[in-house]
C-alpha atoms as a PDB file:
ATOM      1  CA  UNK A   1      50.810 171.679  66.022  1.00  0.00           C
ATOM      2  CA  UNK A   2      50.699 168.688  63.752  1.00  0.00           C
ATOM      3  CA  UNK A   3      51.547 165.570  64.222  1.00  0.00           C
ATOM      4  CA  UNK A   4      55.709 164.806  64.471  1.00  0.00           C
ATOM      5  CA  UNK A   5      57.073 163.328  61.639  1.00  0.00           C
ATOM      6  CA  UNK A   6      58.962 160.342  62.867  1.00  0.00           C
ATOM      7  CA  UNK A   7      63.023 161.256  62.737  1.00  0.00           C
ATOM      8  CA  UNK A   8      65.809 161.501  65.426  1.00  0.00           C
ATOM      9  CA  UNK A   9      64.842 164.793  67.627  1.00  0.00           C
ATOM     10  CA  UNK A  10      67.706 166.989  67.754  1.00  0.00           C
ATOM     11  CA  UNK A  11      67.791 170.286  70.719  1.00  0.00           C
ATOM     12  CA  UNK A  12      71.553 170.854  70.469  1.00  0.00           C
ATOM     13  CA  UNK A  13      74.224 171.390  67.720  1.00  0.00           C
ATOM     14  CA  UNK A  14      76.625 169.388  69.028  1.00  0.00           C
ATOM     15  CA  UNK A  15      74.142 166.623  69.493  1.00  0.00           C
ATOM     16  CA  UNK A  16      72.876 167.460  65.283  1.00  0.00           C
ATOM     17  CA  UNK A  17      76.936 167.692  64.111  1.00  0.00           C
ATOM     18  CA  UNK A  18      77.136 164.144  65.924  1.00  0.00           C
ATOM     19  CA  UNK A  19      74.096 162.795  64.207  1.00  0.00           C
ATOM     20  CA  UNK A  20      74.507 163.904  61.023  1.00  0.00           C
ATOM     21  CA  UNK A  21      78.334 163.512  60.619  1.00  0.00           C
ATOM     22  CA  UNK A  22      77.590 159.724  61.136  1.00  0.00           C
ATOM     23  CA  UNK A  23      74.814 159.452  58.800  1.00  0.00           C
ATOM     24  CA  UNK A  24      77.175 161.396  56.145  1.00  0.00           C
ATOM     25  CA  UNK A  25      79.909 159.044  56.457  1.00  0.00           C
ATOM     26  CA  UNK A  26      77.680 155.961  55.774  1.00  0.00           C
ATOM     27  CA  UNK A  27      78.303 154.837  51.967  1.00  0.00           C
ATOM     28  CA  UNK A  28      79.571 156.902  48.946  1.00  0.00           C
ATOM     29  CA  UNK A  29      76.591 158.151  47.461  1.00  0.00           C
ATOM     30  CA  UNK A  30      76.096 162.001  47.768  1.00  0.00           C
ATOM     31  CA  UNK A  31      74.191 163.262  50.535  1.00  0.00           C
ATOM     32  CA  UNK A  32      71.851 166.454  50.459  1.00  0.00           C
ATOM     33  CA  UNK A  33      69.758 167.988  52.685  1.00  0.00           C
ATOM     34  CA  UNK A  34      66.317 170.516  53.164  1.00  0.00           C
ATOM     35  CA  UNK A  35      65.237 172.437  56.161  1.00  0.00           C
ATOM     36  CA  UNK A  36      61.871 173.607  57.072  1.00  0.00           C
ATOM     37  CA  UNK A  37      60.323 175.122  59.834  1.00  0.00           C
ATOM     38  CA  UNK A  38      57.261 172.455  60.023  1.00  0.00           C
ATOM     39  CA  UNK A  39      57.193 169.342  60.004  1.00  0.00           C
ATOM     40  CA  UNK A  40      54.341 168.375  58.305  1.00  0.00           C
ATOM     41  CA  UNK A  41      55.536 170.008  55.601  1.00  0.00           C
ATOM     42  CA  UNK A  42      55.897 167.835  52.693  1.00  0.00           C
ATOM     43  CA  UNK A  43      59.251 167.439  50.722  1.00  0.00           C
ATOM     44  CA  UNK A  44      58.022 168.558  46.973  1.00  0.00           C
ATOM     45  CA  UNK A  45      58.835 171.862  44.818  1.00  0.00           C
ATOM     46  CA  UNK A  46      56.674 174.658  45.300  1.00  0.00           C
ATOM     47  CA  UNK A  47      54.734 174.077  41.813  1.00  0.00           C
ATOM     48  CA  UNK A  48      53.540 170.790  43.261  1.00  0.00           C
ATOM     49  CA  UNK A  49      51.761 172.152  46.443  1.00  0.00           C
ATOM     50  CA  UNK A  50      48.227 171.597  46.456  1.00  0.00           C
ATOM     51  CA  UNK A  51      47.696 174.880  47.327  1.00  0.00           C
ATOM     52  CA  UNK A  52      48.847 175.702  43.623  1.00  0.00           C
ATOM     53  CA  UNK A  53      47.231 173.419  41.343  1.00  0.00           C
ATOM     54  CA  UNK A  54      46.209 176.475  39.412  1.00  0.00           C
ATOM     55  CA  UNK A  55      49.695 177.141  38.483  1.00  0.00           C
ATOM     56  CA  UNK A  56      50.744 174.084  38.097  1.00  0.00           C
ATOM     57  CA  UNK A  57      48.290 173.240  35.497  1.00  0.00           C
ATOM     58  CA  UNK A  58      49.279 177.174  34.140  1.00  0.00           C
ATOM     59  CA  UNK A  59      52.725 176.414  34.235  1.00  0.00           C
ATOM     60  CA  UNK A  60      54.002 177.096  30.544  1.00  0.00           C
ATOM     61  CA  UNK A  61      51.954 180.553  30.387  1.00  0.00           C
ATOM     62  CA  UNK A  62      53.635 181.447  33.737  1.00  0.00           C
ATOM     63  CA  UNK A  63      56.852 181.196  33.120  1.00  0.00           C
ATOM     64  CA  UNK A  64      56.563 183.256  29.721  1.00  0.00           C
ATOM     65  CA  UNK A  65      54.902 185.592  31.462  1.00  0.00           C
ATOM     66  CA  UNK A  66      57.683 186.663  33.953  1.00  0.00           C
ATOM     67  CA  UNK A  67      59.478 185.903  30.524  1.00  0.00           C
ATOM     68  CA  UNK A  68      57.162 188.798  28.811  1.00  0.00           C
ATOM     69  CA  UNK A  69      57.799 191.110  31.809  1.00  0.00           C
ATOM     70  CA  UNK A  70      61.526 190.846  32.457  1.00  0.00           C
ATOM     71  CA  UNK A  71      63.495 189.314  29.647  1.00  0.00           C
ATOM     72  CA  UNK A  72      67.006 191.378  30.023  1.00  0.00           C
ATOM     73  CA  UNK A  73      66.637 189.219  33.091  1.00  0.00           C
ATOM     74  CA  UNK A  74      66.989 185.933  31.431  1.00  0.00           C
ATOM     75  CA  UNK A  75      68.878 186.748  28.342  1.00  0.00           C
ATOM     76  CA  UNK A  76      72.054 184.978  29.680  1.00  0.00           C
ATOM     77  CA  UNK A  77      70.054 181.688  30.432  1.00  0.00           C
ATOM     78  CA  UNK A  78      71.138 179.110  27.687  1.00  0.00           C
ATOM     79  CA  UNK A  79      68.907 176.449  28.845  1.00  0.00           C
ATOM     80  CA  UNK A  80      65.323 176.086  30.792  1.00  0.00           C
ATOM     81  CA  UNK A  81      66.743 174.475  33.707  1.00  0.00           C
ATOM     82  CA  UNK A  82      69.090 178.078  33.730  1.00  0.00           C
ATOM     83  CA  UNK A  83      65.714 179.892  33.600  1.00  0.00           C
ATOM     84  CA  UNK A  84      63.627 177.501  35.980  1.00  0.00           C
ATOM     85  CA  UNK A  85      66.771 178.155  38.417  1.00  0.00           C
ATOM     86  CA  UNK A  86      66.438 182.041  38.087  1.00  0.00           C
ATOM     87  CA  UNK A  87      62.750 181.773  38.467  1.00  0.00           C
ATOM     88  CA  UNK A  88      63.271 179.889  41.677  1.00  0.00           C
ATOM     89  CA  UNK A  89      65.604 182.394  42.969  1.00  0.00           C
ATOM     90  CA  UNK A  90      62.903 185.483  42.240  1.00  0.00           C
ATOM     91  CA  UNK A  91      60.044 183.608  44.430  1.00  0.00           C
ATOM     92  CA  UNK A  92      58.364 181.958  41.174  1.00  0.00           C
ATOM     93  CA  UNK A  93      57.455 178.130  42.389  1.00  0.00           C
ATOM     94  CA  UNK A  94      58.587 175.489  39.806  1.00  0.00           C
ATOM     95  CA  UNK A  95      59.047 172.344  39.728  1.00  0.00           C
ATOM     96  CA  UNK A  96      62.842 172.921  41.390  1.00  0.00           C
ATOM     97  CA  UNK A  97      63.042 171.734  45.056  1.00  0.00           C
ATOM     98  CA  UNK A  98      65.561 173.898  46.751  1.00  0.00           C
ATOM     99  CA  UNK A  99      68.092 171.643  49.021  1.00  0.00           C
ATOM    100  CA  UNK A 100      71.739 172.448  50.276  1.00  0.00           C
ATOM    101  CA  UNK A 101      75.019 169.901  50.313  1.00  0.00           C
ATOM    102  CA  UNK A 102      75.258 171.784  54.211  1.00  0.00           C
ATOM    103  CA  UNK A 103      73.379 170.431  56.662  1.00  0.00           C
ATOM    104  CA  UNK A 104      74.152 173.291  58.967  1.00  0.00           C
ATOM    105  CA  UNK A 105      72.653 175.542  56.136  1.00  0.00           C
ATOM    106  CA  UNK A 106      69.154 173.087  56.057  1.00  0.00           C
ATOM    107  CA  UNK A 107      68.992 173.109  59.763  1.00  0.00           C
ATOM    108  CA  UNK A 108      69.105 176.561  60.366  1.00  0.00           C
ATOM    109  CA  UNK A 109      66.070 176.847  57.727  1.00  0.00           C
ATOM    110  CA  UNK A 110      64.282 174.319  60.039  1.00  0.00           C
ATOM    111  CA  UNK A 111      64.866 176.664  63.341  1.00  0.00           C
ATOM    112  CA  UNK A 112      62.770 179.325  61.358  1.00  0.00           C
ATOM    113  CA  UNK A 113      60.691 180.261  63.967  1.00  0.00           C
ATOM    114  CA  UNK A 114      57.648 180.881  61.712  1.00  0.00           C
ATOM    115  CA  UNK A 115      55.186 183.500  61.980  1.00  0.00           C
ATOM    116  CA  UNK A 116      53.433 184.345  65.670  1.00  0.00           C
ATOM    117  CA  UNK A 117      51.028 181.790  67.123  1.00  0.00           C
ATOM    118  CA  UNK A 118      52.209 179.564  64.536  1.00  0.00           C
ATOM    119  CA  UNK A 119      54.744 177.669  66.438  1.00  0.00           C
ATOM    120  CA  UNK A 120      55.830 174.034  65.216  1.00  0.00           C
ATOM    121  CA  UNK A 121      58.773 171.462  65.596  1.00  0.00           C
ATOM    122  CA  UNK A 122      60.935 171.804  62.061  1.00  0.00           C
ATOM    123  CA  UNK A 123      62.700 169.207  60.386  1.00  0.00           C
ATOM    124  CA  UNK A 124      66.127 168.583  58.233  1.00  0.00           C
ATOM    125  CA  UNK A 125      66.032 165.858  56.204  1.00  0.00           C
ATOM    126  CA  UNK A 126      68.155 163.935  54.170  1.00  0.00           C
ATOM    127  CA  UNK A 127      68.199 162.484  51.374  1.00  0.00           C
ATOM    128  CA  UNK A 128      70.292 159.527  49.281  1.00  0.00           C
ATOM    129  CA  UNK A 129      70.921 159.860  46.015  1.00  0.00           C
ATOM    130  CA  UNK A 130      71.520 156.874  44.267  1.00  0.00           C
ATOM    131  CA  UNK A 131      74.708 157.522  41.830  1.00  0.00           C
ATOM    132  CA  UNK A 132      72.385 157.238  38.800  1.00  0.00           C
ATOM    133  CA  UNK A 133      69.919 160.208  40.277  1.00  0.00           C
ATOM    134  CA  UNK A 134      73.013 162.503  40.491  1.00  0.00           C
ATOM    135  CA  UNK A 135      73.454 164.792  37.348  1.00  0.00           C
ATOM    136  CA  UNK A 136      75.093 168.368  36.325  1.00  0.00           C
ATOM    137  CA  UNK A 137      73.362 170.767  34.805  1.00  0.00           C
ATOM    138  CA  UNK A 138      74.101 169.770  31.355  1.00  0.00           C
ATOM    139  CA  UNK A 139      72.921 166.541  31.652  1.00  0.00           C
ATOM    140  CA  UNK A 140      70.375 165.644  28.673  1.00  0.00           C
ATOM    141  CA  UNK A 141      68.414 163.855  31.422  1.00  0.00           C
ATOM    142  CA  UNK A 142      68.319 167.191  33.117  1.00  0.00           C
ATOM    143  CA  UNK A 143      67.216 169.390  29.910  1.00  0.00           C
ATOM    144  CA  UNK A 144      64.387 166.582  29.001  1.00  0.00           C
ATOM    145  CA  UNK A 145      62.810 167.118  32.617  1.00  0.00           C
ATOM    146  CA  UNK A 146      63.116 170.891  32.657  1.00  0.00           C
ATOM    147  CA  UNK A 147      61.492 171.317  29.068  1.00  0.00           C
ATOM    148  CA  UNK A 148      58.529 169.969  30.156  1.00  0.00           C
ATOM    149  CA  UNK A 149      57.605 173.012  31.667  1.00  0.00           C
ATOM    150  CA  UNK A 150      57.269 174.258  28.016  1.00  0.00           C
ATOM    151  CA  UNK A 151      54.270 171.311  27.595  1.00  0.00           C
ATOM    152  CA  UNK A 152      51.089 172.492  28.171  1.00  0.00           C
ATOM    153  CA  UNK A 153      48.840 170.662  30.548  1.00  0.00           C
ATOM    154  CA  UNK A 154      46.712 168.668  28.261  1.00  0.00           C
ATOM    155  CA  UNK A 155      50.712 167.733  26.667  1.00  0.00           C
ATOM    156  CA  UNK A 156      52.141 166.347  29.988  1.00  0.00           C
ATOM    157  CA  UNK A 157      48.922 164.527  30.806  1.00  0.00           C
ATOM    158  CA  UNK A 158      48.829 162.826  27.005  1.00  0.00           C
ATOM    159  CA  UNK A 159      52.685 161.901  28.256  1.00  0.00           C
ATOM    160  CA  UNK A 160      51.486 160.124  31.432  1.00  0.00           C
ATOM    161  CA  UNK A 161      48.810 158.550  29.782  1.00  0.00           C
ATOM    162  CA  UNK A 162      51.218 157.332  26.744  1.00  0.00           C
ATOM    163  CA  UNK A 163      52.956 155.678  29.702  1.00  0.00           C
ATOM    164  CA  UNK A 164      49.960 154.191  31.762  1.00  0.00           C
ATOM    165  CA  UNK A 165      48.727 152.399  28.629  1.00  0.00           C
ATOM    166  CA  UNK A 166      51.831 150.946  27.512  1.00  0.00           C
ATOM    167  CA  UNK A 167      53.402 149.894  30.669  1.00  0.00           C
ATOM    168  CA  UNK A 168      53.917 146.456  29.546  1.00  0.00           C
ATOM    169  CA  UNK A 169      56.866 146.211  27.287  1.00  0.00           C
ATOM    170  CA  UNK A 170      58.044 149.965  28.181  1.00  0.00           C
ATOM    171  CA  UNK A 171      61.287 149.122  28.748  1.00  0.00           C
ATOM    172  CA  UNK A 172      62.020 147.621  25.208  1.00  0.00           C
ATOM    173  CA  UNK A 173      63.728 149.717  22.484  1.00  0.00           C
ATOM    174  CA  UNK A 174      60.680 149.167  19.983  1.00  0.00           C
ATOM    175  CA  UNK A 175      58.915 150.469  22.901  1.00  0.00           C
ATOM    176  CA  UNK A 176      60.839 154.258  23.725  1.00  0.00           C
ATOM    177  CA  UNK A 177      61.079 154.414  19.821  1.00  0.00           C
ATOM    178  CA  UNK A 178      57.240 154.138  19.471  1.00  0.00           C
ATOM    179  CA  UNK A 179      56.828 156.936  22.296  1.00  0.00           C
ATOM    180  CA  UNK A 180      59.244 159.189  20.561  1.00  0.00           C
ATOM    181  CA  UNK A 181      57.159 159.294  17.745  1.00  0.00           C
ATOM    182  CA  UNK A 182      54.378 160.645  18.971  1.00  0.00           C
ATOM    183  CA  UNK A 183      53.574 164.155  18.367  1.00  0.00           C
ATOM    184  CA  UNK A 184      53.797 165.012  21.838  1.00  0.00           C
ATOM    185  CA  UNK A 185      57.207 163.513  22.623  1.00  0.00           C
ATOM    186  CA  UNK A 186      58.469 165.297  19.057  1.00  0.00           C
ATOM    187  CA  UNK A 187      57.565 168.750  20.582  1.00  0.00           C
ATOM    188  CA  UNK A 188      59.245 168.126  23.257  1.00  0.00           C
ATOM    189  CA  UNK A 189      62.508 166.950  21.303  1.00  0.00           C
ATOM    190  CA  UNK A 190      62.069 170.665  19.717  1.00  0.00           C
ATOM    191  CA  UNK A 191      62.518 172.245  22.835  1.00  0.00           C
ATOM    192  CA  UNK A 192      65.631 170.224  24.208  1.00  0.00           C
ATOM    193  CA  UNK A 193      67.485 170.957  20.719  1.00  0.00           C
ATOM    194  CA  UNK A 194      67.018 174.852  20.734  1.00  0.00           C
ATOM    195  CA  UNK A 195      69.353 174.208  22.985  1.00  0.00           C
ATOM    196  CA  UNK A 196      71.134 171.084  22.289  1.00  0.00           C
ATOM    197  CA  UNK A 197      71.483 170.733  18.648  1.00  0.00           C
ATOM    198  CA  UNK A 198      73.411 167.479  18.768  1.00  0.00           C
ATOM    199  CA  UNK A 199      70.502 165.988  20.982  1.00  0.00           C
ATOM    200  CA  UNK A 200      69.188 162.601  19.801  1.00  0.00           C
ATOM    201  CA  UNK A 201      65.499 161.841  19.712  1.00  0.00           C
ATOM    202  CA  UNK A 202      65.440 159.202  22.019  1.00  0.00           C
ATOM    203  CA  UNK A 203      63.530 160.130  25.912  1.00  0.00           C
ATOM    204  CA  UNK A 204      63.432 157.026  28.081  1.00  0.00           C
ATOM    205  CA  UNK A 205      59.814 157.363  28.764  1.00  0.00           C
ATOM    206  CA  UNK A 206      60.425 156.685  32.676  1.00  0.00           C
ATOM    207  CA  UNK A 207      63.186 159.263  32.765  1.00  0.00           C
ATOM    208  CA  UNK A 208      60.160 161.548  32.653  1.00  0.00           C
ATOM    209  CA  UNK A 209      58.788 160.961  35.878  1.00  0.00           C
ATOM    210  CA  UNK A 210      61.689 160.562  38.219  1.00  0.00           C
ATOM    211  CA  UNK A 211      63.416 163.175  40.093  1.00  0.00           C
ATOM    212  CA  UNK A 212      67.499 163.692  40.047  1.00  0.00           C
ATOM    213  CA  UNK A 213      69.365 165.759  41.863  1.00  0.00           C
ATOM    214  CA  UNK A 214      71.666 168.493  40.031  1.00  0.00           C
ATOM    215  CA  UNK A 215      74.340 170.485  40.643  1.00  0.00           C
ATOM    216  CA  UNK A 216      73.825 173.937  39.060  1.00  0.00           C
ATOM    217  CA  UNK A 217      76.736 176.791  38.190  1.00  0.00           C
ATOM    218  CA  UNK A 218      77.979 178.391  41.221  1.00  0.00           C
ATOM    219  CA  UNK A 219      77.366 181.283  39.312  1.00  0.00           C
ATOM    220  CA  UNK A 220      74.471 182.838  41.994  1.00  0.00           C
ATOM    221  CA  UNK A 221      75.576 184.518  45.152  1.00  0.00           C
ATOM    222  CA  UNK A 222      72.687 182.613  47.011  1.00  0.00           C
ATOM    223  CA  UNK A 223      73.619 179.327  45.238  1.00  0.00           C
ATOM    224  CA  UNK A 224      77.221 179.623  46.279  1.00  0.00           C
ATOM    225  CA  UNK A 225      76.361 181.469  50.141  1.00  0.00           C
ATOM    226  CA  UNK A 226      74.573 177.918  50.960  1.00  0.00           C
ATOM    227  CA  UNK A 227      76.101 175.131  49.137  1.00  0.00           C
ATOM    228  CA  UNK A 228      72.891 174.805  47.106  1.00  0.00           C
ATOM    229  CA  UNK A 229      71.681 172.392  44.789  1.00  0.00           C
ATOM    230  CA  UNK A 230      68.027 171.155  43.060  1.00  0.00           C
ATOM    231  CA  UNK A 231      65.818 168.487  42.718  1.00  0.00           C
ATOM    232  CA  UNK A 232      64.431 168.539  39.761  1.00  0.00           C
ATOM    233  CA  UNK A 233      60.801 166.876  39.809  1.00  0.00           C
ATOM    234  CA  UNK A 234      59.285 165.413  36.539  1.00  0.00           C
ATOM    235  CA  UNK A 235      55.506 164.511  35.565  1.00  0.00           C
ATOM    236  CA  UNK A 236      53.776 163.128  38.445  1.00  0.00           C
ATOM    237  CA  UNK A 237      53.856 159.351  38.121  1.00  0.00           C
ATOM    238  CA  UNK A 238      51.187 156.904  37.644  1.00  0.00           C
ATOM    239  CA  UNK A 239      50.805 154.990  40.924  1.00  0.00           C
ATOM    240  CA  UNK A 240      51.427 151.654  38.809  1.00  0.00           C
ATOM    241  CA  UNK A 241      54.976 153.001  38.138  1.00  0.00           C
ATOM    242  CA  UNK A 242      57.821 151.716  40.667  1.00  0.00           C
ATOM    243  CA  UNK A 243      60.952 153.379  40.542  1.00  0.00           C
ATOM    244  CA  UNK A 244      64.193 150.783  41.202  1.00  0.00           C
ATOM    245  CA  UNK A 245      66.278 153.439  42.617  1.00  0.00           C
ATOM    246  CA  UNK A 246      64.465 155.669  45.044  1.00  0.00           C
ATOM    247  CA  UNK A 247      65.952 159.085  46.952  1.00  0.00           C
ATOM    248  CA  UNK A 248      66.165 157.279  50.829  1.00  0.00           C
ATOM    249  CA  UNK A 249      65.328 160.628  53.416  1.00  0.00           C
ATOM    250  CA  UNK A 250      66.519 160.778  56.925  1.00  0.00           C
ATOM    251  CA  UNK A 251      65.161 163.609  59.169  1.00  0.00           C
ATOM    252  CA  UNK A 252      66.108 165.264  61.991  1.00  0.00           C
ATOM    253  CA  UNK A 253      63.445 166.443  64.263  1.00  0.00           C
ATOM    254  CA  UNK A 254      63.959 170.344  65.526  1.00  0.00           C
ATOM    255  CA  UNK A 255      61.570 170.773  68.936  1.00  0.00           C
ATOM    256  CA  UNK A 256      59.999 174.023  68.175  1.00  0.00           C
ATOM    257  CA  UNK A 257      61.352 174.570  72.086  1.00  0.00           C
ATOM    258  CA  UNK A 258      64.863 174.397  70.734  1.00  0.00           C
ATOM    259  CA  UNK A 259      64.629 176.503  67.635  1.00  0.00           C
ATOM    260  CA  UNK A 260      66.191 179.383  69.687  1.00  0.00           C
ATOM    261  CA  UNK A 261      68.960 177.905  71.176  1.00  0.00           C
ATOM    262  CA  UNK A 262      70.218 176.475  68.164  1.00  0.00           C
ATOM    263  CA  UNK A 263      69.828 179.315  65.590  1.00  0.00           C
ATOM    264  CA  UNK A 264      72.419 181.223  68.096  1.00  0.00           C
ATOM    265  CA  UNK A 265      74.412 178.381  68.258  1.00  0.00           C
ATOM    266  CA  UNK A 266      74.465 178.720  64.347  1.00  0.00           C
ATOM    267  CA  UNK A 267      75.117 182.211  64.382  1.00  0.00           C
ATOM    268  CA  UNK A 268      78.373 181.469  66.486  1.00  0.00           C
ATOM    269  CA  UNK A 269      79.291 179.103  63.582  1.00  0.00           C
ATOM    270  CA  UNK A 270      78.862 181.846  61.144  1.00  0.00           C
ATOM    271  CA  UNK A 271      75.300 180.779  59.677  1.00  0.00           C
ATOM    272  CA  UNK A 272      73.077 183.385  59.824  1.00  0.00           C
ATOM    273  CA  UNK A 273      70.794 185.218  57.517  1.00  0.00           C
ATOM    274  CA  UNK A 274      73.631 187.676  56.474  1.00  0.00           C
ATOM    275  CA  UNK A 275      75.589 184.998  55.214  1.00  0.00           C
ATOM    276  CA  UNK A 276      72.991 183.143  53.441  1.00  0.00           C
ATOM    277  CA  UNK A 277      71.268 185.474  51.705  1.00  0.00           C
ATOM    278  CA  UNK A 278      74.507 188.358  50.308  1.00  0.00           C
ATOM    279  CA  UNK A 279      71.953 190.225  48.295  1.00  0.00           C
ATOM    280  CA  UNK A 280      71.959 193.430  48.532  1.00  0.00           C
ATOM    281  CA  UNK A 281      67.496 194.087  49.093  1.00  0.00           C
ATOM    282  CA  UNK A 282      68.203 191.682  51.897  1.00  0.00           C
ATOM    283  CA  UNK A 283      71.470 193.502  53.130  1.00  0.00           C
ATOM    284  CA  UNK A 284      69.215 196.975  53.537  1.00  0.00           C
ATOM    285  CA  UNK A 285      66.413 195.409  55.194  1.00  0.00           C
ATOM    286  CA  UNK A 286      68.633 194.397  58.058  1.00  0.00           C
ATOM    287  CA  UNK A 287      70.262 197.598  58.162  1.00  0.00           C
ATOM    288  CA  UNK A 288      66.978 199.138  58.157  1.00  0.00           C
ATOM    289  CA  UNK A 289      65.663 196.902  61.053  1.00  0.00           C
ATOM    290  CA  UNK A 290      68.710 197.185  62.615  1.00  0.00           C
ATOM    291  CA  UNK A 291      68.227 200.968  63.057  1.00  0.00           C
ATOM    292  CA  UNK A 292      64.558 201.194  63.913  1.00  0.00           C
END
């Protein structure tokens, strides 16, 4: 088992409803949350894990390829954050981190029991987000992050290295008007008005690299079934850039010991796999299992 991740350890619901009821009540900013079965488990969307560099660095020919392969699928989509959220939902990893405005729903992810001889503590955490990190998704902040996925790799890099070598002064408007006319930021202006033709040319380089949360269309069973939401991850930032206004996290230690106890307790509440996941290729698998 890895090491804990230091949190509040939670082995009741009663004692997590407490907990977390408190912590939601503290300011006005919006709270979300993610559950995961270990803790040592890092908080990042699934194109970011090391284990997938290779996408990652693939990332524009992968998503036209499931493109290529199923495009009735996406013909609804008006935007690429529609398309990255579709994506998400069919198992493709992108750079959307799945979290839910339930904590009941995150914490029952975290009492996952995993697979066998696997056992580990899980974790719920929560995150802060700062009024200015909270965005719909129409935002133009929203469509500039989630058209980068249409860069290619050597395109995002030229981005972050744009940034790293004009750090000082970045802020100024001669500055972001300089950025926005370079070839790379122009392609990327291309993208955002196929689908926003009143966009204006004018990225705030930083916007780039920070993550915001976003609330998507209720318009996907799953979505709707667990009070879900994203956050949206941009280029990975140079480690000379300091964001102002950072997501604060929270967690909520699950004992692997009490994983049990407190997925019936869920079930009781009415949070159970049923409920979370209404599609119909999950709805037959239970039935099947149920019957075997």
């Amino acid at each position: 088992m890895a090491n804990p991740v230091p949190g509040t350890v939670i082995k009741t619901l009663t004692a997590f409803i407490g907990k977390v009821t408190r912590y939601a009540a503290k300011g006005h900013t919006l709270k979300c949350y993610r559950g995961q079965r270990d803790t040592s488990w890092e908080n990042l969307p699934g194109l970011f894990r090391h284990d997938l560099s290779r996408l990652e660095a693939n990332e524009r020919r992968a998503i036209r390829d499931l493109m290529a392969v199923h495009p009735l699928e996406f013909a609804a989509d008006q935007t690429m954050f529609d398309r990255l959220v579709r994506m998400q939902h069919f198992g493709l990893p992108t750079r959307l981190m799945d979290v839910s405005l339930n904590p009941l729903v995150a914490l029952y992810f975290a009492t996952d029991p995993g697979p066998d001889g696997k056992a580990s503590d899980g974790v719920v955490t929560a995150f802060e987000v700062p009024e200015s990190r909270e965005k719909y998704f129409d935002s133009d902040a929203v469509s500039c992050i989630s058209n980068l996925a249409n860069l290619d790799k050597d395109e995002k890099d030229e981005i972050v290295e744009i940034r790293r070598e004009r750090k000082k002064g970045a802020k100024s408007e001669a500055e972001i008007i300089r950025s926005n006319a370079e070839d790379v930021y122009k392609k990327l202006h291309q993208f955002i008005r196929a689908e926003k033709s009143y966009f204006l040319p004018l990225i705030h380089p930083i916007d780039l690299f920070k993550p915001f949360y976003v609330h998507p269309k209720m318009s996907n069973r799953r979505i709707l079934a667990q009070a879900g939401g994203f956050i949206v991850y941009g280029l990975k930032p140079p480690r000379s850039i300091k964001f102002v206004e950072e997501f604060k996290e929270t967690r909520f230690i699950v004992p692997e010991a009490s994983k049990a106890d407190l997925r019936r307790a869920l079930a009781l509440l009415g949070i159970t796999d049923s409920t979370l996941f209404p599609e119909i290729d999950r709805a037959a698998k239970r039935i099947e299992a149920k019957y075997k």
